[in-house]
PDB file of N, CA and C in Angstrom:
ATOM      1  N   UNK A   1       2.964 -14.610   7.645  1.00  0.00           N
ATOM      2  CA  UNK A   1       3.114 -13.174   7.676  1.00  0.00           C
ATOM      3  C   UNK A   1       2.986 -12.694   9.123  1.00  0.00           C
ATOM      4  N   UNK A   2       4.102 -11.281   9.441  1.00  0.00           N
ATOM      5  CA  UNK A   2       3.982 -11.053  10.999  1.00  0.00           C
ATOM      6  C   UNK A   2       2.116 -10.495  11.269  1.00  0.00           C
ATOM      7  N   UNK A   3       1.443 -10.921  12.027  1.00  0.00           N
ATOM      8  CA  UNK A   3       0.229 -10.663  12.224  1.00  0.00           C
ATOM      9  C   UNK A   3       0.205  -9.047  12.898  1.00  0.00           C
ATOM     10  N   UNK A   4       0.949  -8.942  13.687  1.00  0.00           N
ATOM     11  CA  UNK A   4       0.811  -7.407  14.593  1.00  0.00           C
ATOM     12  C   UNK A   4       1.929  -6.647  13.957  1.00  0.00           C
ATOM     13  N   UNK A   5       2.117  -5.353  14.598  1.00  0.00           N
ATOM     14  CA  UNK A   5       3.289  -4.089  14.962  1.00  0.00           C
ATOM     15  C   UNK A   5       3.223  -4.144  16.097  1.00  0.00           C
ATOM     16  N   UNK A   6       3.939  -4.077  16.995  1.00  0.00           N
ATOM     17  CA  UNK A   6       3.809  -3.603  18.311  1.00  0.00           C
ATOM     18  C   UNK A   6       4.744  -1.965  17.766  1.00  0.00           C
ATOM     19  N   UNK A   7       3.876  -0.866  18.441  1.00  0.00           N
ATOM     20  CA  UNK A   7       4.471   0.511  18.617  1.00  0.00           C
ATOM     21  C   UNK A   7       3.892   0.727  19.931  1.00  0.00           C
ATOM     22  N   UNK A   8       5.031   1.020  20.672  1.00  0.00           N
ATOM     23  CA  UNK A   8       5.236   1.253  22.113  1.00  0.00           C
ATOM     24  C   UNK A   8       4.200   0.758  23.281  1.00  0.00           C
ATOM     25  N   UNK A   9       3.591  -0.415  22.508  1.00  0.00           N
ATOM     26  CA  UNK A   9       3.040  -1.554  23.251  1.00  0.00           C
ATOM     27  C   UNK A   9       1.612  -1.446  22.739  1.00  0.00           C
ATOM     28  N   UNK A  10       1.219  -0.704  21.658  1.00  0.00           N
ATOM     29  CA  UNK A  10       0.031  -1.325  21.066  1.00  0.00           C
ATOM     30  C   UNK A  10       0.091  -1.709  19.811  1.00  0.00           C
ATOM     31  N   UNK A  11      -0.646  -3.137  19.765  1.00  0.00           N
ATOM     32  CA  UNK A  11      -0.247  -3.698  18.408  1.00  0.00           C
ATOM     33  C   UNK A  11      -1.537  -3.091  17.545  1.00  0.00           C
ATOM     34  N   UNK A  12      -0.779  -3.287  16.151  1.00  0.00           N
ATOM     35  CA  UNK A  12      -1.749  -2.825  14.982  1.00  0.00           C
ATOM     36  C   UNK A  12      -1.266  -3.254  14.054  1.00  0.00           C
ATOM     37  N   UNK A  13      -2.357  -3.656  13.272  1.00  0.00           N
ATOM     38  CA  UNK A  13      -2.515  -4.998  12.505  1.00  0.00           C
ATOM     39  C   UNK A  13      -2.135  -4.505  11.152  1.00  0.00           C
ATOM     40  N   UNK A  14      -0.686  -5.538  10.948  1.00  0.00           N
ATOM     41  CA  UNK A  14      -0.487  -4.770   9.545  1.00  0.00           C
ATOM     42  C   UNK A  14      -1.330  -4.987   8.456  1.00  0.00           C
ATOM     43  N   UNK A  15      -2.192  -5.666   7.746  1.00  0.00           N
ATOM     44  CA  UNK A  15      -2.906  -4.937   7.112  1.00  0.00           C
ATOM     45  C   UNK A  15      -3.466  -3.417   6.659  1.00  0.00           C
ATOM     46  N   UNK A  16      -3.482  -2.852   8.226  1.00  0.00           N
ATOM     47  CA  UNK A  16      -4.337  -1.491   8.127  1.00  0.00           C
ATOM     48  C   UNK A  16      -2.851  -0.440   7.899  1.00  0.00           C
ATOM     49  N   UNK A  17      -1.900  -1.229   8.377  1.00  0.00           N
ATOM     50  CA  UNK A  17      -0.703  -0.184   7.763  1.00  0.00           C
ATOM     51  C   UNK A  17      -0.325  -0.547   6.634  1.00  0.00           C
ATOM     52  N   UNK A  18      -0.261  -1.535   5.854  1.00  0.00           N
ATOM     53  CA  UNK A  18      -0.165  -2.066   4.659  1.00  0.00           C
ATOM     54  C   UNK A  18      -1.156  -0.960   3.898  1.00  0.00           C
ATOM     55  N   UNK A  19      -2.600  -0.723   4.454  1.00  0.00           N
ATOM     56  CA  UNK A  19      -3.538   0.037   3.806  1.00  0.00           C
ATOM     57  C   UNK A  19      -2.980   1.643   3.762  1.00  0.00           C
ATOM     58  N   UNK A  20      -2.460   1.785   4.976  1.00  0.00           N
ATOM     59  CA  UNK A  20      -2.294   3.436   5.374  1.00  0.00           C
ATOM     60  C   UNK A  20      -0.794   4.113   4.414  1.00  0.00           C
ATOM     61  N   UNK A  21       0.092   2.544   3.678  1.00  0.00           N
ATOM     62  CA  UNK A  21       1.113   3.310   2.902  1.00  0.00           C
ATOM     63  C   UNK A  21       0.082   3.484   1.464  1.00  0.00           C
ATOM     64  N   UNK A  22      -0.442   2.511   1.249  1.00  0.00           N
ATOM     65  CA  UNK A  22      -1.154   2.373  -0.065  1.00  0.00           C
ATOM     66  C   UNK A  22      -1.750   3.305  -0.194  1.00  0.00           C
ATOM     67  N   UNK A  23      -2.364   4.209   0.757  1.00  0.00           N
ATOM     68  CA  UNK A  23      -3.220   5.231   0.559  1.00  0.00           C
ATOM     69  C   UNK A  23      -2.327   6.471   0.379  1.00  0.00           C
ATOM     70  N   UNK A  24      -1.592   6.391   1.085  1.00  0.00           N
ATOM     71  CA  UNK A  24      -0.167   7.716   0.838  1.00  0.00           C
ATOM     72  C   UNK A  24       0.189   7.535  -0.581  1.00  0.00           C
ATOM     73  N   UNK A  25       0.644   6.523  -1.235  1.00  0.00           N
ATOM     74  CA  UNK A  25       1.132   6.131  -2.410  1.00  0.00           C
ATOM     75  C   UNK A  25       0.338   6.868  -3.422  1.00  0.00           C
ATOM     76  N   UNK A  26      -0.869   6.518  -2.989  1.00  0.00           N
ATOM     77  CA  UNK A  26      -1.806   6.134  -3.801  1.00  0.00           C
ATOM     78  C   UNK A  26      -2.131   8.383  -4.289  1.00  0.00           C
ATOM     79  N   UNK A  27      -2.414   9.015  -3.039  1.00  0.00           N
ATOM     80  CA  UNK A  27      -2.561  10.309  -3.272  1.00  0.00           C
ATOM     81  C   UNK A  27      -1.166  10.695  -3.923  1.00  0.00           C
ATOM     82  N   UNK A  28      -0.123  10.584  -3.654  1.00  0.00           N
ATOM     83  CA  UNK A  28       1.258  10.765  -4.828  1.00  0.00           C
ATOM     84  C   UNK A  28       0.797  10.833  -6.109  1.00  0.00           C
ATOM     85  N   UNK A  29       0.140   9.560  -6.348  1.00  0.00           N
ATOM     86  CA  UNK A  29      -0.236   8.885  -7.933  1.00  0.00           C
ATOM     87  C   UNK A  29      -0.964   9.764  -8.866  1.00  0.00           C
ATOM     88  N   UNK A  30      -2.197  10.352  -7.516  1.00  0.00           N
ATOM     89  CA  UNK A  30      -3.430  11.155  -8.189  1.00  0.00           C
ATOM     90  C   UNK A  30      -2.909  12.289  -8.591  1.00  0.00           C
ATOM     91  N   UNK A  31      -1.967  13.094  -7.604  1.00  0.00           N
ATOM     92  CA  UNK A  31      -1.101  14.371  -8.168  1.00  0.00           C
ATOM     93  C   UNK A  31      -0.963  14.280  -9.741  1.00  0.00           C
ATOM     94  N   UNK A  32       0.060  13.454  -9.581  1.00  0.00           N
ATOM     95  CA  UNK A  32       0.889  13.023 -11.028  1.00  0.00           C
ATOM     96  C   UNK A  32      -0.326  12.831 -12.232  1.00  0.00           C
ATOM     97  N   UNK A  33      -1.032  11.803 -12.075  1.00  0.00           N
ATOM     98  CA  UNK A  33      -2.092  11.652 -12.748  1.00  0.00           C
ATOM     99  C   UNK A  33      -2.925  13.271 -13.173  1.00  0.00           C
ATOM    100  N   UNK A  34      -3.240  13.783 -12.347  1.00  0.00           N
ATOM    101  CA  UNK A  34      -3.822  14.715 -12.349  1.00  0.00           C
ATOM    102  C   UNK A  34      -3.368  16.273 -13.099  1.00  0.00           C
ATOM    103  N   UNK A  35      -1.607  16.034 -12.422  1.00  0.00           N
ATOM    104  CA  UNK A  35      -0.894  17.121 -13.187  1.00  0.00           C
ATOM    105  C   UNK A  35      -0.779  16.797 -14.931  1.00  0.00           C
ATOM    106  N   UNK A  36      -0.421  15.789 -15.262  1.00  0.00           N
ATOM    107  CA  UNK A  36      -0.294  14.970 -16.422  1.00  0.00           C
ATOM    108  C   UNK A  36      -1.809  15.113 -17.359  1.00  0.00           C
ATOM    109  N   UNK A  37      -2.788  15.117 -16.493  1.00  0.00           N
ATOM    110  CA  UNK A  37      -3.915  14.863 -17.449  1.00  0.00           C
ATOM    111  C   UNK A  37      -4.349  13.837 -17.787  1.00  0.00           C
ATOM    112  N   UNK A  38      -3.821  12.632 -17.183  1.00  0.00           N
ATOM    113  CA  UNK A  38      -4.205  11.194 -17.579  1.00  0.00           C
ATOM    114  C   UNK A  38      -5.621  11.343 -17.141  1.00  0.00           C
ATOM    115  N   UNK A  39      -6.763  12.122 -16.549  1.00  0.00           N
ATOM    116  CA  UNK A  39      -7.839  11.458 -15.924  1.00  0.00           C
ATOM    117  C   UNK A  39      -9.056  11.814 -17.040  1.00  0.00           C
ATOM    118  N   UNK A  40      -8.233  12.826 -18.164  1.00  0.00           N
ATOM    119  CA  UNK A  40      -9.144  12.920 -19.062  1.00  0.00           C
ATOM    120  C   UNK A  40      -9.529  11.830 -20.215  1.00  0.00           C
ATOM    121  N   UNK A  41      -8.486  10.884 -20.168  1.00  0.00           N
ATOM    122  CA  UNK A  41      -8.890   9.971 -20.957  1.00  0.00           C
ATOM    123  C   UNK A  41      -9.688   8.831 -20.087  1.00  0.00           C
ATOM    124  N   UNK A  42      -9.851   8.953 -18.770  1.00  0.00           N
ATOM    125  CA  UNK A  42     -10.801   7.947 -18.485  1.00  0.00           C
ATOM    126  C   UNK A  42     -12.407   7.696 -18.408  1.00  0.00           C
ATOM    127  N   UNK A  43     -12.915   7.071 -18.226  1.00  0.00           N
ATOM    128  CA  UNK A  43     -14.393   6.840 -18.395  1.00  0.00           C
ATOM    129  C   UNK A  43     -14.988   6.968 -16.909  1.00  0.00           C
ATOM    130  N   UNK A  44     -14.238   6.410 -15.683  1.00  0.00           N
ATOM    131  CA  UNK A  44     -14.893   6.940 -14.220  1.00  0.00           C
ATOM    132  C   UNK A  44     -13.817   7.140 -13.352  1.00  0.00           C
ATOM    133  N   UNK A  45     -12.940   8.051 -13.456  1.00  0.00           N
ATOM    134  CA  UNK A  45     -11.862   8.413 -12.613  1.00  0.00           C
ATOM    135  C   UNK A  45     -12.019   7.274 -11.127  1.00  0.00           C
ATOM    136  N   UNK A  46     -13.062   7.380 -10.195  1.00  0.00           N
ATOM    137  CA  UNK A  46     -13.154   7.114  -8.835  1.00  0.00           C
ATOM    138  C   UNK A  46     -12.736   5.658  -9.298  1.00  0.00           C
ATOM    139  N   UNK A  47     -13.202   4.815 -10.478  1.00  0.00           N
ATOM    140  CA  UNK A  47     -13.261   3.493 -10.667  1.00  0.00           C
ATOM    141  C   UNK A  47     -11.666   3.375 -10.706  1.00  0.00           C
ATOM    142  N   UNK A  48     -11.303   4.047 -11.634  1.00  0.00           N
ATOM    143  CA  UNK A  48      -9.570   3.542 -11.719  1.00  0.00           C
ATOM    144  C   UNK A  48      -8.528   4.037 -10.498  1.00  0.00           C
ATOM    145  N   UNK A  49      -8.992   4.773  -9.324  1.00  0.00           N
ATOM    146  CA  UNK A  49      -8.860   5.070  -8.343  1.00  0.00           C
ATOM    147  C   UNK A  49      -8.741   4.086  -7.370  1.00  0.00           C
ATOM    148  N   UNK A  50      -9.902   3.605  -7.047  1.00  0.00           N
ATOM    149  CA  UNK A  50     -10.096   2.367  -6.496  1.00  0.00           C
ATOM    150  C   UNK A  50      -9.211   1.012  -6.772  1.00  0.00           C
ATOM    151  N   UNK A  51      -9.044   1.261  -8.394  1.00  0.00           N
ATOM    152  CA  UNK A  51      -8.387  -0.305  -8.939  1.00  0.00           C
ATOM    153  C   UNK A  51      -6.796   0.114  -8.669  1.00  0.00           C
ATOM    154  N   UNK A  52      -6.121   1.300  -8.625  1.00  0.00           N
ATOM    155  CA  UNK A  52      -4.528   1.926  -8.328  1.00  0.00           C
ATOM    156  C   UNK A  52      -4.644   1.882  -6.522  1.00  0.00           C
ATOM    157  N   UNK A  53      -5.572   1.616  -5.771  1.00  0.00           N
ATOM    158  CA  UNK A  53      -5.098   1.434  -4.325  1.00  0.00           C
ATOM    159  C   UNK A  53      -5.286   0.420  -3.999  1.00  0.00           C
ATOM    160  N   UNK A  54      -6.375  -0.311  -4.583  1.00  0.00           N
ATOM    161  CA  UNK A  54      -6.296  -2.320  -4.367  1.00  0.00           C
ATOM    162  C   UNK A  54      -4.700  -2.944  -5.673  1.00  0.00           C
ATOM    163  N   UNK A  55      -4.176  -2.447  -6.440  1.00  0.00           N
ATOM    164  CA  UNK A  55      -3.016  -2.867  -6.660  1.00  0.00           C
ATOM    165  C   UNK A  55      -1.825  -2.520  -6.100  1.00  0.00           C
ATOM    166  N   UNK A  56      -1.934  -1.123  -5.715  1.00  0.00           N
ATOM    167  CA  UNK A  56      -0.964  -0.822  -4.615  1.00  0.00           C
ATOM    168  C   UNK A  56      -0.767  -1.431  -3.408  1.00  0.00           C
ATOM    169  N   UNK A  57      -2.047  -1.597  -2.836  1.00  0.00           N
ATOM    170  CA  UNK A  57      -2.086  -2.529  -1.120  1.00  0.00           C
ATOM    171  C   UNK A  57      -1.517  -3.252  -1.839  1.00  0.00           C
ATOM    172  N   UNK A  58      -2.045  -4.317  -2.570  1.00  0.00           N
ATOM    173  CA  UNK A  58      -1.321  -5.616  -3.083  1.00  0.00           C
ATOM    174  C   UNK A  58       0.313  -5.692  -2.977  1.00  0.00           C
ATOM    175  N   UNK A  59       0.587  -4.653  -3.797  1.00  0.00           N
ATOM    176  CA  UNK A  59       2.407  -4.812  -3.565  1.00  0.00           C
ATOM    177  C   UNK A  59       2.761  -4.612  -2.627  1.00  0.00           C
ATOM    178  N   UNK A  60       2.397  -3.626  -1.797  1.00  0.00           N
ATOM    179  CA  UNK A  60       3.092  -3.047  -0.825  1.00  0.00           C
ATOM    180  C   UNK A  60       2.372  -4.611   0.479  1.00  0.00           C
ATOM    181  N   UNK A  61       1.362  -4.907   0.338  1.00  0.00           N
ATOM    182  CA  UNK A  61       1.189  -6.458   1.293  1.00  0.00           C
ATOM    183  C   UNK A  61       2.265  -7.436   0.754  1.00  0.00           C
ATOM    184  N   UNK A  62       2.308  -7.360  -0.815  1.00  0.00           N
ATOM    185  CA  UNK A  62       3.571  -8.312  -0.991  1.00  0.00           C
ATOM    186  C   UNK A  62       4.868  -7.989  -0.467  1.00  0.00           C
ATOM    187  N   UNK A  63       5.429  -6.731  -0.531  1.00  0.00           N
ATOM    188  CA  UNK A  63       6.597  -6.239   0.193  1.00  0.00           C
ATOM    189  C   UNK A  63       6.748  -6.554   1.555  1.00  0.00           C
ATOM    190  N   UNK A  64       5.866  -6.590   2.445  1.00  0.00           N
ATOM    191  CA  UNK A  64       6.202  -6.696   3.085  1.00  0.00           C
ATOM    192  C   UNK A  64       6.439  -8.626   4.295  1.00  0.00           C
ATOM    193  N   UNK A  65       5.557  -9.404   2.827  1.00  0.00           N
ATOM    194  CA  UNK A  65       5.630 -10.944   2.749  1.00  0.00           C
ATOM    195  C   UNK A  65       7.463 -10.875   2.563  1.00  0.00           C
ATOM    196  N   UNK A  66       7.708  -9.854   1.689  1.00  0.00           N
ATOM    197  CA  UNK A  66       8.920 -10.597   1.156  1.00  0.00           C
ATOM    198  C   UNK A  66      10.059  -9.841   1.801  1.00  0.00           C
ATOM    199  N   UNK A  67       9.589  -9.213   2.924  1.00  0.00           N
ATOM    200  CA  UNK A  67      10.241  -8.455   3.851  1.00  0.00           C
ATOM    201  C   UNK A  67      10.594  -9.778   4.548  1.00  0.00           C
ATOM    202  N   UNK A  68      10.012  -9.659   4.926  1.00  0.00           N
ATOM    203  CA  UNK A  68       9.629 -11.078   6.619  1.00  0.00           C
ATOM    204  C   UNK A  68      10.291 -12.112   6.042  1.00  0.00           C
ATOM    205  N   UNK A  69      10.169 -13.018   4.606  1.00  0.00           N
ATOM    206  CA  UNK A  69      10.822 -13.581   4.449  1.00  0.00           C
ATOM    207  C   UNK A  69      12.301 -14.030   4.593  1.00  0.00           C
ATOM    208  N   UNK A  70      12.787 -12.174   4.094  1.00  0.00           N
ATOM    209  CA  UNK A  70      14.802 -12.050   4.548  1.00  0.00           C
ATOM    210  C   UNK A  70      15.040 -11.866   5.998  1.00  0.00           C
ATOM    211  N   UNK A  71      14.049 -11.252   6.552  1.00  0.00           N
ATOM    212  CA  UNK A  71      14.458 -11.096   7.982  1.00  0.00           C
ATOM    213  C   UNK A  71      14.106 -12.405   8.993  1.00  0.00           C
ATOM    214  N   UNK A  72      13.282 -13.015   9.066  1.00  0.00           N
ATOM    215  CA  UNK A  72      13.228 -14.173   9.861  1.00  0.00           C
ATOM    216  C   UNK A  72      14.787 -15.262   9.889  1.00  0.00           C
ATOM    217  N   UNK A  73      15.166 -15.307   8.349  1.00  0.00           N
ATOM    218  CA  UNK A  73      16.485 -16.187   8.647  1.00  0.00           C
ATOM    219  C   UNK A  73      17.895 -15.373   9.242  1.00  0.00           C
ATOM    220  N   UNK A  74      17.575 -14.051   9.327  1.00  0.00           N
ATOM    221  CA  UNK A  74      18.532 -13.455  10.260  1.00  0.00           C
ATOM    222  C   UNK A  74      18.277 -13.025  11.643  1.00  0.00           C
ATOM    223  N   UNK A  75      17.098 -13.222  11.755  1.00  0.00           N
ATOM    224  CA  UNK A  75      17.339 -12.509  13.057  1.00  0.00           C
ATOM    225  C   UNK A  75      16.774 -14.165  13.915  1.00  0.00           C
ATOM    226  N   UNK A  76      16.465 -15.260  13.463  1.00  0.00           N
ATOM    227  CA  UNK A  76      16.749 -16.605  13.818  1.00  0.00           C
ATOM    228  C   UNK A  76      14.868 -16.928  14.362  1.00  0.00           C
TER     229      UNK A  76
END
Protein backbone atom coordinates (compact mmCIF):
# COMPACT_ATOMS: atom_id res chain seq x y z
CA UNK A 1 0.00 0.00 0.00
CA UNK A 2 1.26 3.69 -1.04
CA UNK A 3 2.61 4.69 2.56
CA UNK A 4 2.49 8.72 2.03
CA UNK A 5 0.44 11.64 -0.10
CA UNK A 6 2.74 14.03 -0.98
CA UNK A 7 0.47 17.52 -1.23
CA UNK A 8 2.69 20.21 -2.34
CA UNK A 9 5.59 18.60 -0.61
CA UNK A 10 4.20 17.45 2.66
CA UNK A 11 3.52 13.96 3.00
CA UNK A 12 0.53 12.60 5.00
CA UNK A 13 -0.04 9.38 5.83
CA UNK A 14 -2.85 7.82 4.21
CA UNK A 15 -4.30 6.21 6.88
CA UNK A 16 -5.28 9.57 8.53
CA UNK A 17 -6.92 10.45 5.13
CA UNK A 18 -8.37 7.10 4.78
CA UNK A 19 -9.73 8.24 8.43
CA UNK A 20 -10.68 11.92 7.37
CA UNK A 21 -13.12 10.39 4.30
CA UNK A 22 -14.56 7.84 6.80
CA UNK A 23 -15.41 10.49 9.07
CA UNK A 24 -17.13 12.69 6.28
CA UNK A 25 -18.99 9.50 5.23
CA UNK A 26 -19.63 8.64 8.30
CA UNK A 27 -21.53 12.30 9.42
CA UNK A 28 -23.65 11.79 5.89
CA UNK A 29 -24.77 8.41 7.55
CA UNK A 30 -25.79 10.05 10.97
CA UNK A 31 -28.03 12.67 9.01
CA UNK A 32 -29.84 9.91 7.25
CA UNK A 33 -29.92 7.75 10.26
CA UNK A 34 -31.12 10.43 12.24
CA UNK A 35 -33.66 11.90 9.71
CA UNK A 36 -35.07 8.26 9.29
CA UNK A 37 -35.24 7.52 12.98
CA UNK A 38 -33.15 4.49 12.89
CA UNK A 39 -31.40 5.64 16.30
CA UNK A 40 -34.54 4.93 18.13
CA UNK A 41 -34.36 1.44 17.80
CA UNK A 42 -30.91 1.26 19.17
CA UNK A 43 -29.61 0.38 22.58
CA UNK A 44 -26.27 2.93 22.58
CA UNK A 45 -26.34 5.11 19.54
CA UNK A 46 -22.37 6.29 20.22
CA UNK A 47 -21.69 2.29 20.17
CA UNK A 48 -23.15 1.75 16.66
CA UNK A 49 -21.48 5.00 15.71
CA UNK A 50 -18.23 3.91 16.41
CA UNK A 51 -18.88 0.33 14.74
CA UNK A 52 -20.32 2.53 11.10
CA UNK A 53 -16.76 4.51 11.12
CA UNK A 54 -14.41 1.45 11.91
CA UNK A 55 -16.44 -0.31 8.89
CA UNK A 56 -16.34 2.57 6.83
CA UNK A 57 -12.38 3.26 7.33
CA UNK A 58 -12.26 -0.37 6.49
CA UNK A 59 -13.71 0.03 2.96
CA UNK A 60 -12.68 3.09 2.13
CA UNK A 61 -8.69 1.58 3.39
CA UNK A 62 -9.81 -1.24 1.12
CA UNK A 63 -10.57 1.17 -1.79
CA UNK A 64 -7.94 2.52 -1.80
CA UNK A 65 -5.63 -1.11 -1.64
CA UNK A 66 -7.63 -1.73 -4.66
CA UNK A 67 -6.95 1.61 -6.07
CA UNK A 68 -3.12 1.14 -6.08
CA UNK A 69 -3.57 -2.15 -7.25
CA UNK A 70 -5.03 -0.81 -11.03
CA UNK A 71 -2.80 1.99 -11.01
CA UNK A 72 0.69 0.62 -10.35
CA UNK A 73 0.38 -1.68 -13.63
CA UNK A 74 -0.27 1.50 -15.56
CA UNK A 75 1.59 3.91 -14.63
CA UNK A 76 4.69 1.06 -14.57
Amino acid sequence: MIADISLFGIFIDVRLVAALLAGLALVGLRRVLGATGAYRLLWHPALADLALFVLLWAAVAWGFVALQARLVPLLG
